[in-house]
C-alpha atoms as a PDB file:
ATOM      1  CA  UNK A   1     180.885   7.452  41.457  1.00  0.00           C
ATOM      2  CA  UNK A   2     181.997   5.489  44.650  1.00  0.00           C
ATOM      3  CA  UNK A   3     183.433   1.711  44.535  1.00  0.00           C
ATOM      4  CA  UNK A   4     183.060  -0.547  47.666  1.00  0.00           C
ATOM      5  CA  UNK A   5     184.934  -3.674  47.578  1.00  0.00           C
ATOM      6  CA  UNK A   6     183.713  -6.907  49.696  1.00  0.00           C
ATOM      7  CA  UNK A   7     186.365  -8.678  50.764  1.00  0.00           C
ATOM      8  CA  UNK A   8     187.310 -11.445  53.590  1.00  0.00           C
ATOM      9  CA  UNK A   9     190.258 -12.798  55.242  1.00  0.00           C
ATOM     10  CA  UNK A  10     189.236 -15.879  54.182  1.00  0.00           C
ATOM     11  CA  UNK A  11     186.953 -17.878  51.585  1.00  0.00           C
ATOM     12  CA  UNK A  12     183.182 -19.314  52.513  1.00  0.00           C
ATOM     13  CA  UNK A  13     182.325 -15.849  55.015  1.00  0.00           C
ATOM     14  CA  UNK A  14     179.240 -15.331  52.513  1.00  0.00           C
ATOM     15  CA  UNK A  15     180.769 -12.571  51.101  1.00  0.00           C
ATOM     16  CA  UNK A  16     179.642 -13.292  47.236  1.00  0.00           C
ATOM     17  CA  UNK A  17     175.928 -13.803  48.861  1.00  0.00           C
ATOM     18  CA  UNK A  18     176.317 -10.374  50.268  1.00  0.00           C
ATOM     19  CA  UNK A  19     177.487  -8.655  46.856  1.00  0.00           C
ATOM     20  CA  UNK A  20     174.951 -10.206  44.912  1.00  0.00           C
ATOM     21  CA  UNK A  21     172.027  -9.068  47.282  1.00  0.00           C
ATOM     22  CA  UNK A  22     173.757  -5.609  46.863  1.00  0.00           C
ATOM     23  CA  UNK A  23     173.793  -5.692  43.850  1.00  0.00           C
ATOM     24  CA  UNK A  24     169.456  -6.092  43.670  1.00  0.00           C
ATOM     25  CA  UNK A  25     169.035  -3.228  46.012  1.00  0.00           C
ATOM     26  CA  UNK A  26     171.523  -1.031  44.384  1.00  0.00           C
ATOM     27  CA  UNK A  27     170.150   1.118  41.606  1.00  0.00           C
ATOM     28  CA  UNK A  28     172.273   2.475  39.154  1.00  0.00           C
ATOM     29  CA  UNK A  29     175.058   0.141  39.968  1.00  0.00           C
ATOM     30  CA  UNK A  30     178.034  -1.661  38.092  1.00  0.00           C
ATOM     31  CA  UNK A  31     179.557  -4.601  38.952  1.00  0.00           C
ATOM     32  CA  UNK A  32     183.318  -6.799  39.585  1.00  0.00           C
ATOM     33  CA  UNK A  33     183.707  -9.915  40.238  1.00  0.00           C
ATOM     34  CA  UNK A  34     187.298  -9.965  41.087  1.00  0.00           C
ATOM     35  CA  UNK A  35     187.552 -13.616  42.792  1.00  0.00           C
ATOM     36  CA  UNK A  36     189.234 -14.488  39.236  1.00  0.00           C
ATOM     37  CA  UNK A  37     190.596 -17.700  40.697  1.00  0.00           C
ATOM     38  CA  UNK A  38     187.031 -18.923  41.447  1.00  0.00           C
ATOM     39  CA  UNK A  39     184.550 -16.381  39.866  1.00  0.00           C
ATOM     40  CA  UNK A  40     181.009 -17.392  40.593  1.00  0.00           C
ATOM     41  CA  UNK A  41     179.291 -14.087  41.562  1.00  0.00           C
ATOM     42  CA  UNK A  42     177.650 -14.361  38.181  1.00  0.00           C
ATOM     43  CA  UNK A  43     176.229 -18.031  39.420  1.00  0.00           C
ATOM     44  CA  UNK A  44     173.238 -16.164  41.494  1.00  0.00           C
ATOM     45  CA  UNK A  45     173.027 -12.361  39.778  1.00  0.00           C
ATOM     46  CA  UNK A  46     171.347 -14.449  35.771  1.00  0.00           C
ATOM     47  CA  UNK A  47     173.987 -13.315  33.586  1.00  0.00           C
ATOM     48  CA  UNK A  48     173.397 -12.987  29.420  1.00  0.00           C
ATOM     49  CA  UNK A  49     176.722 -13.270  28.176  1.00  0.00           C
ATOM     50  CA  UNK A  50     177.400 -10.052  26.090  1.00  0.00           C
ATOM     51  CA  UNK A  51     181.092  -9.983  25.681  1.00  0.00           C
ATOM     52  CA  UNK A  52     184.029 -12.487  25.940  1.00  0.00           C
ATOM     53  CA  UNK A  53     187.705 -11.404  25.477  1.00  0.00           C
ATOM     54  CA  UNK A  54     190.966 -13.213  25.692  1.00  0.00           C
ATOM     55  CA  UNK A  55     193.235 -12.229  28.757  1.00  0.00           C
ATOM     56  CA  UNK A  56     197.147 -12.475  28.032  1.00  0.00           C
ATOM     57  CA  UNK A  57     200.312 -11.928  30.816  1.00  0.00           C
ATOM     58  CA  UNK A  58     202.150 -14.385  30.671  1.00  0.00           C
ATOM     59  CA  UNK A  59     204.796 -15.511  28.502  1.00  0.00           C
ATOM     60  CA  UNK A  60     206.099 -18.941  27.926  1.00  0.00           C
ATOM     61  CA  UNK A  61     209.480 -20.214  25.781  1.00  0.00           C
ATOM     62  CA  UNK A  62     209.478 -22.609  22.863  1.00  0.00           C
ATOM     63  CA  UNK A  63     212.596 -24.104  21.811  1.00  0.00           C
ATOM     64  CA  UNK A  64     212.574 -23.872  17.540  1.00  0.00           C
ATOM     65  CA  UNK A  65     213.900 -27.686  16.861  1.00  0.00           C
ATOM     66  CA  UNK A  66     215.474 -26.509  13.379  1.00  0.00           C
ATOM     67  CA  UNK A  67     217.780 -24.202  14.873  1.00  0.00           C
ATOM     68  CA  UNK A  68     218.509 -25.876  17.930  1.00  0.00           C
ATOM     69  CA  UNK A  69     222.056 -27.450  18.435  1.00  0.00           C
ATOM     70  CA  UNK A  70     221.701 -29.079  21.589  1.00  0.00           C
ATOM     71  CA  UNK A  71     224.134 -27.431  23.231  1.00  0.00           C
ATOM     72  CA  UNK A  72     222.389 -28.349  26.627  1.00  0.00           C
ATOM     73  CA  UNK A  73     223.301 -24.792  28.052  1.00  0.00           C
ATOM     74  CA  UNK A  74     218.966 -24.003  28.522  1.00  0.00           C
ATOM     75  CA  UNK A  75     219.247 -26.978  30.246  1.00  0.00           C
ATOM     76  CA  UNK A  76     221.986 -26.521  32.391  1.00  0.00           C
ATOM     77  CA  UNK A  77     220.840 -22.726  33.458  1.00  0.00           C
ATOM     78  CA  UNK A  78     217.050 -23.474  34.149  1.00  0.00           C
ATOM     79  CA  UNK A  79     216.372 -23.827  37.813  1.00  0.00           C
ATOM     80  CA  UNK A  80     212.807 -24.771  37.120  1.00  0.00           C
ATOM     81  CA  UNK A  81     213.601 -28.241  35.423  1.00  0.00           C
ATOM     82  CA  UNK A  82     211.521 -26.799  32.483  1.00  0.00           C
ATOM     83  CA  UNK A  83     213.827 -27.671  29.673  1.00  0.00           C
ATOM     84  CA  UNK A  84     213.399 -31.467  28.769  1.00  0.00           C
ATOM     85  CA  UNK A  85     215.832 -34.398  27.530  1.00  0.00           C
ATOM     86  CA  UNK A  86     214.843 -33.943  24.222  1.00  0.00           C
ATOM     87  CA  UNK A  87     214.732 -30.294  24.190  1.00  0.00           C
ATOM     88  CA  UNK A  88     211.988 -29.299  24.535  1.00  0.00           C
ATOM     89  CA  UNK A  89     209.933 -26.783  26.991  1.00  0.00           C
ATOM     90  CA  UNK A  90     207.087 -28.081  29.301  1.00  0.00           C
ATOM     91  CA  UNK A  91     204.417 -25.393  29.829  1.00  0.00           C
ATOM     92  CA  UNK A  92     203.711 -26.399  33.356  1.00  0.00           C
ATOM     93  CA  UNK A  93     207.301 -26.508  34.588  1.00  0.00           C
ATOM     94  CA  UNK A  94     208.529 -22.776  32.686  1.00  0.00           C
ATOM     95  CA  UNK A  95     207.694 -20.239  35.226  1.00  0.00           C
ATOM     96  CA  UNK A  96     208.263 -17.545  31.731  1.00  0.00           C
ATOM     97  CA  UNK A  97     211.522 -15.650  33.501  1.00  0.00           C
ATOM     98  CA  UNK A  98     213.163 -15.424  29.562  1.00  0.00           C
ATOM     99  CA  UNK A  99     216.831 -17.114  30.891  1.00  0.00           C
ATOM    100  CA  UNK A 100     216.970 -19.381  27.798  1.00  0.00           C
ATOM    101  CA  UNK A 101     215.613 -17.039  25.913  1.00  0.00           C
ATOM    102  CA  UNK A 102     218.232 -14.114  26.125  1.00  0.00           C
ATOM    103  CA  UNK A 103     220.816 -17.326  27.049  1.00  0.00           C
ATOM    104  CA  UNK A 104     220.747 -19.441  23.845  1.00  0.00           C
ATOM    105  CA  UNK A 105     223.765 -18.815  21.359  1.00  0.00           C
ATOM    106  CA  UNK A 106     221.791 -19.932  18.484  1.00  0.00           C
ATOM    107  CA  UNK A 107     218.594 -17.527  19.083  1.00  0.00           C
ATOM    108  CA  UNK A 108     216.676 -20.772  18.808  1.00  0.00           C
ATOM    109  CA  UNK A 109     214.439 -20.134  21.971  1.00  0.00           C
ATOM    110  CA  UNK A 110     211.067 -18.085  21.406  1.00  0.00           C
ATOM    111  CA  UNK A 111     209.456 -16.461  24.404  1.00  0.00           C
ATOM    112  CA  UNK A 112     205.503 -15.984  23.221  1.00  0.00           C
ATOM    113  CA  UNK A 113     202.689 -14.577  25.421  1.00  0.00           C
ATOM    114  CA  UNK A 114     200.213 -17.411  26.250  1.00  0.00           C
ATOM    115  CA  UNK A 115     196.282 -16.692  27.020  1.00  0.00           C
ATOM    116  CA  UNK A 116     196.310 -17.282  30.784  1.00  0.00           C
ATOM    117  CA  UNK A 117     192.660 -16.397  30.938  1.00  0.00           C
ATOM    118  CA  UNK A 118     189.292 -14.750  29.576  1.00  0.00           C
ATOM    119  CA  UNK A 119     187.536 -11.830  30.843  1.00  0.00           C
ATOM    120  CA  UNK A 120     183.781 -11.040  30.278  1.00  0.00           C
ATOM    121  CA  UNK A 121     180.720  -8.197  29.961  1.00  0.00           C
ATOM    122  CA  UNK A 122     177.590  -9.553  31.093  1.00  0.00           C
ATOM    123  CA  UNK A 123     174.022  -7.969  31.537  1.00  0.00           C
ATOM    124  CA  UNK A 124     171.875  -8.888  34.557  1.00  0.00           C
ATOM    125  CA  UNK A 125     169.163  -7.976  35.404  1.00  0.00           C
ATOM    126  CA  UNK A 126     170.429  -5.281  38.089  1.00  0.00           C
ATOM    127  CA  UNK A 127     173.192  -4.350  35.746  1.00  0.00           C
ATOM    128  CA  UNK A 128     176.469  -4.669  34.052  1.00  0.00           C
ATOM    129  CA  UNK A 129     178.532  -7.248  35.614  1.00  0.00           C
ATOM    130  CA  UNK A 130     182.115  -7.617  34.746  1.00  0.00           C
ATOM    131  CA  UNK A 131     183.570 -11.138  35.412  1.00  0.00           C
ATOM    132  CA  UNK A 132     186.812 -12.891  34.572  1.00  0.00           C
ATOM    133  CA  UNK A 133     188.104 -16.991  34.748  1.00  0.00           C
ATOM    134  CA  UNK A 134     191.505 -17.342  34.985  1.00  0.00           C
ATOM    135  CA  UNK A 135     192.804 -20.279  33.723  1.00  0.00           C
ATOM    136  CA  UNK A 136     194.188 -23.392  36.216  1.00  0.00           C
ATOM    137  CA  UNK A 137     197.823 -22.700  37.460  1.00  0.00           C
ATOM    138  CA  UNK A 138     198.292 -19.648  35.874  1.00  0.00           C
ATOM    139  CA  UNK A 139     199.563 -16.414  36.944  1.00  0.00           C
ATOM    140  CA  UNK A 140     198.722 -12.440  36.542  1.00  0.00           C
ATOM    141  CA  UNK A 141     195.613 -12.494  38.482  1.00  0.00           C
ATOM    142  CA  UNK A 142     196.446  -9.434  40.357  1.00  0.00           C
ATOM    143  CA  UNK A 143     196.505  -8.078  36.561  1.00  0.00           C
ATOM    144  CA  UNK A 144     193.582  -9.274  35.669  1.00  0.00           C
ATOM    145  CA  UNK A 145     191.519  -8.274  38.703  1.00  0.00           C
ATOM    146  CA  UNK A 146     192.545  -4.753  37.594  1.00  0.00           C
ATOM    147  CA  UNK A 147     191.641  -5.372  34.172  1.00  0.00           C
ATOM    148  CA  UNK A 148     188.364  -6.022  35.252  1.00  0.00           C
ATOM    149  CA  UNK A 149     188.064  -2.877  37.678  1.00  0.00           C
ATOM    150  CA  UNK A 150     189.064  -0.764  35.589  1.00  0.00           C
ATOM    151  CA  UNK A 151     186.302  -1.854  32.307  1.00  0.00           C
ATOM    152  CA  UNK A 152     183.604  -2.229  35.049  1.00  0.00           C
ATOM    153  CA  UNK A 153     184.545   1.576  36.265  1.00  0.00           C
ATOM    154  CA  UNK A 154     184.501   2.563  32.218  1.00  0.00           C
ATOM    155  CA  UNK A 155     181.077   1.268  31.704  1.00  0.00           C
ATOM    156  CA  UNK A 156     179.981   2.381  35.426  1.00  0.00           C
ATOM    157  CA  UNK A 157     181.240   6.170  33.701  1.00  0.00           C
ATOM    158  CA  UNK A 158     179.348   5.575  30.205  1.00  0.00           C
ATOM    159  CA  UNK A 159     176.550   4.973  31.595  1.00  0.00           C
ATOM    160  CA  UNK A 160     176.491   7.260  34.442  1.00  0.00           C
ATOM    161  CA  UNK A 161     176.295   4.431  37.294  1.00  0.00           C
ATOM    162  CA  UNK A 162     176.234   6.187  40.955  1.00  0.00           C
ATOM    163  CA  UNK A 163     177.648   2.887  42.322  1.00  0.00           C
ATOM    164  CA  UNK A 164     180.437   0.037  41.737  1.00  0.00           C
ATOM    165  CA  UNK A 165     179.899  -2.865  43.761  1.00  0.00           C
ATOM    166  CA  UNK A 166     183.248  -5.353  43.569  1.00  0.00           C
ATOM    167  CA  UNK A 167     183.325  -9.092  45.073  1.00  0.00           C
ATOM    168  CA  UNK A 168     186.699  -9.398  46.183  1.00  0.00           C
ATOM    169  CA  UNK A 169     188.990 -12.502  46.292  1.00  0.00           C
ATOM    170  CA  UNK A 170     189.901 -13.825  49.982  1.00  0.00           C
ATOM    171  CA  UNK A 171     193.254 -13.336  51.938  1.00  0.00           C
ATOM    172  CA  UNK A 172     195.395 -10.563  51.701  1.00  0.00           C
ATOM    173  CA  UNK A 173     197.344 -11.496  48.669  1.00  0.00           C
ATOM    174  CA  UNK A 174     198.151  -9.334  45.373  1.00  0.00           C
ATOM    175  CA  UNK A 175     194.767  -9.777  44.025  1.00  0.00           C
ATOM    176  CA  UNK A 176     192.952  -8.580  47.042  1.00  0.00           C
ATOM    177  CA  UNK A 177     195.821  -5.231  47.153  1.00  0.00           C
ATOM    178  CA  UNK A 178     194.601  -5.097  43.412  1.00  0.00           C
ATOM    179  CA  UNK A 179     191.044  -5.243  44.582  1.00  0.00           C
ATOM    180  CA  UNK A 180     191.278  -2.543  46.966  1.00  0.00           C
ATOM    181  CA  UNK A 181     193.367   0.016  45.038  1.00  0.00           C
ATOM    182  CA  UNK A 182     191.689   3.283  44.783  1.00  0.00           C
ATOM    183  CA  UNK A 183     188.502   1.914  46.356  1.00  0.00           C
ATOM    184  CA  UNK A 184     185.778   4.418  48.236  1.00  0.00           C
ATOM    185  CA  UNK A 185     185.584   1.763  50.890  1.00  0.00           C
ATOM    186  CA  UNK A 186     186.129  -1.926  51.941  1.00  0.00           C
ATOM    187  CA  UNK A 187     183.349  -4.592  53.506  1.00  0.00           C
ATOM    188  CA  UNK A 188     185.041  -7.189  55.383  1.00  0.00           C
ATOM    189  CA  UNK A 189     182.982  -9.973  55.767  1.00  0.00           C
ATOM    190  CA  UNK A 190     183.793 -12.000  58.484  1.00  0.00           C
ATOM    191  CA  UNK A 191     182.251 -14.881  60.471  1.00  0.00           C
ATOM    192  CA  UNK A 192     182.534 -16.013  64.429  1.00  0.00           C
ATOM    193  CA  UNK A 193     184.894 -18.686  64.128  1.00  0.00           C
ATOM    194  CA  UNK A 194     188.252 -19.106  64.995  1.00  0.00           C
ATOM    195  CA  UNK A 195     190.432 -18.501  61.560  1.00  0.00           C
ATOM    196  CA  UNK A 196     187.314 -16.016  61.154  1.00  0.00           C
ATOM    197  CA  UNK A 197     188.721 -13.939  63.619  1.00  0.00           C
ATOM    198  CA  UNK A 198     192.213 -14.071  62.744  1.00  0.00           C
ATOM    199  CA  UNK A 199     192.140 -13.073  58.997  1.00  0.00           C
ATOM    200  CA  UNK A 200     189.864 -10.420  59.945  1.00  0.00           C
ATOM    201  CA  UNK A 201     192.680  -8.950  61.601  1.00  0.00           C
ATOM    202  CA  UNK A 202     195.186  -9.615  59.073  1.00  0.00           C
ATOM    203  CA  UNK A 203     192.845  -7.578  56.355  1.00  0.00           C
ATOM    204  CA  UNK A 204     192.088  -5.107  58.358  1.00  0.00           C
ATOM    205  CA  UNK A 205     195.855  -4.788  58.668  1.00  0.00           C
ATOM    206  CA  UNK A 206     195.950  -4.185  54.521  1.00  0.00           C
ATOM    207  CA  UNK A 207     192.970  -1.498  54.613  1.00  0.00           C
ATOM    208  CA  UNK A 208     195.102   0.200  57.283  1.00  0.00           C
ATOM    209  CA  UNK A 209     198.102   0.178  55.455  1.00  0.00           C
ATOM    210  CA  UNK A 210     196.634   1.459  52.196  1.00  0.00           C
ATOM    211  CA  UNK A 211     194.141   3.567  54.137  1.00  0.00           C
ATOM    212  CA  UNK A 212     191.155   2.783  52.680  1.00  0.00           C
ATOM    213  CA  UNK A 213     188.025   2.830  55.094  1.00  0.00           C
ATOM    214  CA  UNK A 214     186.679  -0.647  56.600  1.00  0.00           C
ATOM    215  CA  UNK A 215     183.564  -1.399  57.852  1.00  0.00           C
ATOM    216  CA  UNK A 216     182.818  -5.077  59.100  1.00  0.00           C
ATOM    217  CA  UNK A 217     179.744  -6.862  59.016  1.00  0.00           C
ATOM    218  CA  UNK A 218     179.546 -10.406  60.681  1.00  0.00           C
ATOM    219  CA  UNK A 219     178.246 -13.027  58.779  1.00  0.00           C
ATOM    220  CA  UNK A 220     176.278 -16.044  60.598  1.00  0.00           C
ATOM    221  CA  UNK A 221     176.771 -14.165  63.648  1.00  0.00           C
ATOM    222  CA  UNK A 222     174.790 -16.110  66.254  1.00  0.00           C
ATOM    223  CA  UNK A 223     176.601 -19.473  65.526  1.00  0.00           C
ATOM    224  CA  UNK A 224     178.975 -18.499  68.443  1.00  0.00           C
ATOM    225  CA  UNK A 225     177.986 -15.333  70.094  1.00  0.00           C
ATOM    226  CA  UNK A 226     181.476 -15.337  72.456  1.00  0.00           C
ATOM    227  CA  UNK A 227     183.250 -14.546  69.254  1.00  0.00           C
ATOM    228  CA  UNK A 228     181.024 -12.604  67.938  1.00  0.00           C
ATOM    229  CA  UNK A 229     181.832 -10.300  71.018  1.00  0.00           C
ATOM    230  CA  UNK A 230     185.198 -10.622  70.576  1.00  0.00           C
ATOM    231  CA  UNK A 231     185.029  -9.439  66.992  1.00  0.00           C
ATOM    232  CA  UNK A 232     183.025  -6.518  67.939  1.00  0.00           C
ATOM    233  CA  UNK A 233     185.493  -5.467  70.808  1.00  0.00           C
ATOM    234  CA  UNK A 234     188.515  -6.160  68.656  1.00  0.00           C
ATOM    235  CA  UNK A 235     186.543  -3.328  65.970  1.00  0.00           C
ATOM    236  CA  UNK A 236     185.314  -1.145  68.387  1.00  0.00           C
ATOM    237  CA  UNK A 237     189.017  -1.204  70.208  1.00  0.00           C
ATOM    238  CA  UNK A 238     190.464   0.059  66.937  1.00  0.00           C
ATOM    239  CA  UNK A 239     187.366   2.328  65.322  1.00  0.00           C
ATOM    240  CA  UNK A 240     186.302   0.303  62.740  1.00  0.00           C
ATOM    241  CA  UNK A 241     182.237   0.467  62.243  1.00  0.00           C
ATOM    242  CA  UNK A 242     180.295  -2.953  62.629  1.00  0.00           C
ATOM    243  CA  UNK A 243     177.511  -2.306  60.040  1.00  0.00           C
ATOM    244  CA  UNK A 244     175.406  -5.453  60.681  1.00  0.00           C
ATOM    245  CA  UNK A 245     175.416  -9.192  61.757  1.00  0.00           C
ATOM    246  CA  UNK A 246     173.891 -11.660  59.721  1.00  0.00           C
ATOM    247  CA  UNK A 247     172.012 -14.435  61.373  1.00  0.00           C
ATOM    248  CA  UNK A 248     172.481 -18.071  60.261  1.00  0.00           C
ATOM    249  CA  UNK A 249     169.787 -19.295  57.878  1.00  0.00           C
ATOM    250  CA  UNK A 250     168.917 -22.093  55.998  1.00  0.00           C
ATOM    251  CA  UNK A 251     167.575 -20.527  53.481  1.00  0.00           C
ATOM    252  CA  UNK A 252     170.765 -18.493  52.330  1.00  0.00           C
ATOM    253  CA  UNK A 253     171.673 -21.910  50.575  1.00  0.00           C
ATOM    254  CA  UNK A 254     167.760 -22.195  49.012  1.00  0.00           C
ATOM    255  CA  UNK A 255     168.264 -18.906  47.733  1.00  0.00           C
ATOM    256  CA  UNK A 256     171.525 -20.034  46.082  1.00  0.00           C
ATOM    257  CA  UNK A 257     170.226 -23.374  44.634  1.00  0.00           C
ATOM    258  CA  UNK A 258     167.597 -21.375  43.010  1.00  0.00           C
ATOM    259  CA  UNK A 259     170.304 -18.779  41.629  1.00  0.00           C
ATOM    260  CA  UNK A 260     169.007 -15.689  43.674  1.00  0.00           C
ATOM    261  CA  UNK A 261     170.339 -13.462  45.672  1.00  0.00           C
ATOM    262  CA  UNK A 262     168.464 -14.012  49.149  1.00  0.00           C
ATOM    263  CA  UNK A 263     166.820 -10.426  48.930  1.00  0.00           C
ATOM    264  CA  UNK A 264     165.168 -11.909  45.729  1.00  0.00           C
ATOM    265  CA  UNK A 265     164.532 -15.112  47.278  1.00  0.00           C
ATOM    266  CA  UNK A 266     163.018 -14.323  50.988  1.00  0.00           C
ATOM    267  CA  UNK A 267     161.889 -11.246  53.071  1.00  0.00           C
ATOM    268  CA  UNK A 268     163.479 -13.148  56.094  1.00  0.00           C
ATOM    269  CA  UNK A 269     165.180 -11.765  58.671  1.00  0.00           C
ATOM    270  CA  UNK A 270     168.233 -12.713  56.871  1.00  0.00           C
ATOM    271  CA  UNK A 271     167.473 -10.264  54.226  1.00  0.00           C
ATOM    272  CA  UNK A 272     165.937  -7.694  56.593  1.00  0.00           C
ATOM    273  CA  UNK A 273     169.363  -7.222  57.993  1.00  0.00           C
ATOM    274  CA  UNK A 274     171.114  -7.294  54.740  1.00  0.00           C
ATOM    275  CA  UNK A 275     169.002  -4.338  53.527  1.00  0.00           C
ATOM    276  CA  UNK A 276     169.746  -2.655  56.673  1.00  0.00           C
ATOM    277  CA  UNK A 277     173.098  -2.935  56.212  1.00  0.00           C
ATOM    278  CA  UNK A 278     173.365  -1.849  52.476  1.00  0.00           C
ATOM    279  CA  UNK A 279     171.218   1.476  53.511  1.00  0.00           C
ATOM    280  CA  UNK A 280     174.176   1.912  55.800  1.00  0.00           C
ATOM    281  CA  UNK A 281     176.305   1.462  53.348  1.00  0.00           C
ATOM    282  CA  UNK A 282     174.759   4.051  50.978  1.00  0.00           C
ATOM    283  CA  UNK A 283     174.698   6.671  53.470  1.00  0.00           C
ATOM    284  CA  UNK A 284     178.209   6.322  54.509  1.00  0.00           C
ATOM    285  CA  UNK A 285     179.718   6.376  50.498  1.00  0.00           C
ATOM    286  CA  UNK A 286     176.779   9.718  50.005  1.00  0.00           C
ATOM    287  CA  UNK A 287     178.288  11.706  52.637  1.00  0.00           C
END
C-alpha cells in the first residue's frame, strides 16, 4: 500500500483538481482530504455521507459560579484576558493552557474538552474518501489531519486498497508536517508565478528535511513560460523530477461548476496531461 500526498506551498495551485482527477483514474484507491481548515475535495469527487464523528482536542475552562469566591487571582494570572469582570470565561479569548485551573484555591475552575471539529467516511464513486471540517478558530488541526490519515489508511488495509491518495493543506505548517509523515511520496503542485516559485522552495525544503521523495508538477504552466523555466532549472539543479505541466484551461473551472473532476468532465489536453502524469506517478510508487 503506498500513500502520495499533494501538497503546495501555497493555496489556489489546483492541487485539489489534481487529487480528485487522481482519484478517477486510480483503481483500488482510498482517499484524505487533509485541507481540514477548508476541506472541499469532496465538492467535485459526489460524496454519500456514510459516517460522521465528533472530533475533540481541545480543552476550555469554566468557572463553577457556586463555588467561586472572587478572589480575582484567575484574573490576575491570565495573560490571555480570558477571565471576565464578572467571572466568567470567554471561549474565544481562553487559549485552554489550564493556569486557572490548577491556580484557583477554591477548585472552582473546570477545564472540559470542547468539540473543535467533525470528521467523516464518505463513499464516492471511485472510493472511500475520508474528510474532516474543523471548526472556525479552533486548534488541533495537525491532530486531526492525522486522525484522518490514519482511518483512511485502516479502511485503505480492510479493504485491500493498492493506493492512498491525500489532498494536502498549503504552506509548510504543522498540518502539512502531519500530512507528510510516513508518506510513500509528495506532489508539489506549483504554478509560474512569483510567490509560486518561492513556496515551492520552502516545501521542498520540508520534504528534504523529513526525506520523503518530491516530484513537482507545474500547474497552468504556459501562463508565464520564463518562470516556468526557472522552476524547472531550480528542480533539475537539485534532482527533483518534474512529472508534468498543466496547461491553462478554461474548462478546469466548467469541470468544477459541474462537480467533476476534469478527467470526468473533458478528454482535453488538460486531462491528457493529467493522465500522463498520474501513469508516472504509478510507476514511480510500483517500483
Amino acid at each position: 500500500m503506498k500513500e502520495i500526498a499533494v501538497i503546495s506551498g501555497k493555496g489556489g495551485t489546483g492541487k485539489t483538481c489534481l487529487t480528485a482527477s487522481f482519484a478517477a483514474l486510480a483503481q483500488g484507491a482510498a482517499f484524505a482530504d487533509c485541507d481540514v481548515d477548508a476541506a472541499n475535495l469532496s465538492l467535485i469527487m459526489q460524496p454519500d455521507l456514510q459516517e460522521t464523528h465528533d472530533f475533540t482536542a481541545s480543552s476550555i475552562a469554566f468557572i463553577q459560579g457556586d463555588k467561586c469566591s472572587r478572589c480575582g487571582l484567575c484574573r490576575e494570572l491570565c495573560r490571555f484576558g480570558a477571565i471576565t469582570e464578572d467571572f466568567k470565561v470567554d471561549p474565544i479569548s481562553c487559549e485552554g493552557c489550564g493556569f486557572c485551573f490548577y491556580a484557583c484555591p477554591e477548585k472552582a475552575i473546570t477545564f472540559d474538552e470542547v468539540v473543535s471539529g467533525q470528521w467523516f467516511i464518505s463513499g464516492t464513486p471511485y472510493g472511500p474518501l475520508v474528510h474532516a471540517r474543523l471548526g472556525i478558530a479552533e486548534e488541533n488541526s495537525g491532530k486531526l489531519v492525522t486522525m484522518v490519515r490514519s482511518r483512511a489508511k485502516e479502511i485503505a488495509r480492510e479493504e485491500g486498497r493498492k493506493y492512498i491518495i491525500t489532498d494536502g493543506p498549503p504552506g509548510i505548517g504543522c498540518p502539512v508536517i502531519a500530512s507528510l509523515a510516513g508518506a510513500s511520496n509528495a506532489l508539489v503542485v506549483t504554478e509560474p508565478t512569483l510567490s509560486g516559485v518561492h513556496d515551492l522552495e520552502r516545501v521542498l525544503e520540508v520534504c528534504h528535511h523529513f526525506e520523503i521523495p518530491a516530484l513537482v508538477c507545474i500547474n497552468r504552466s504556459d501562463l508565464d513560460e520564463d518562470n516556468t523555466r526557472k522552476i524547472e532549472k531550480f528542480c533539475q539543479e537539485r534532482s527533483v523530477p518534474v512529472v508534468g505541466k498543466v496547461p491553462f484551461d478554461k474548462v478546469v473551472t466548467e469541470a468544477m461548476v459541474e462537480g467533476l473532476p476534469v478527467v470526468e468532465y473533458s478528454d482535453g489536453r488538460v486531462s491528457q496531461e493529467i493522465k500522463k502524469i498520474w501513469g508516472k506517478l504509478v510507476s514511480l510508487m510500483d517500483r
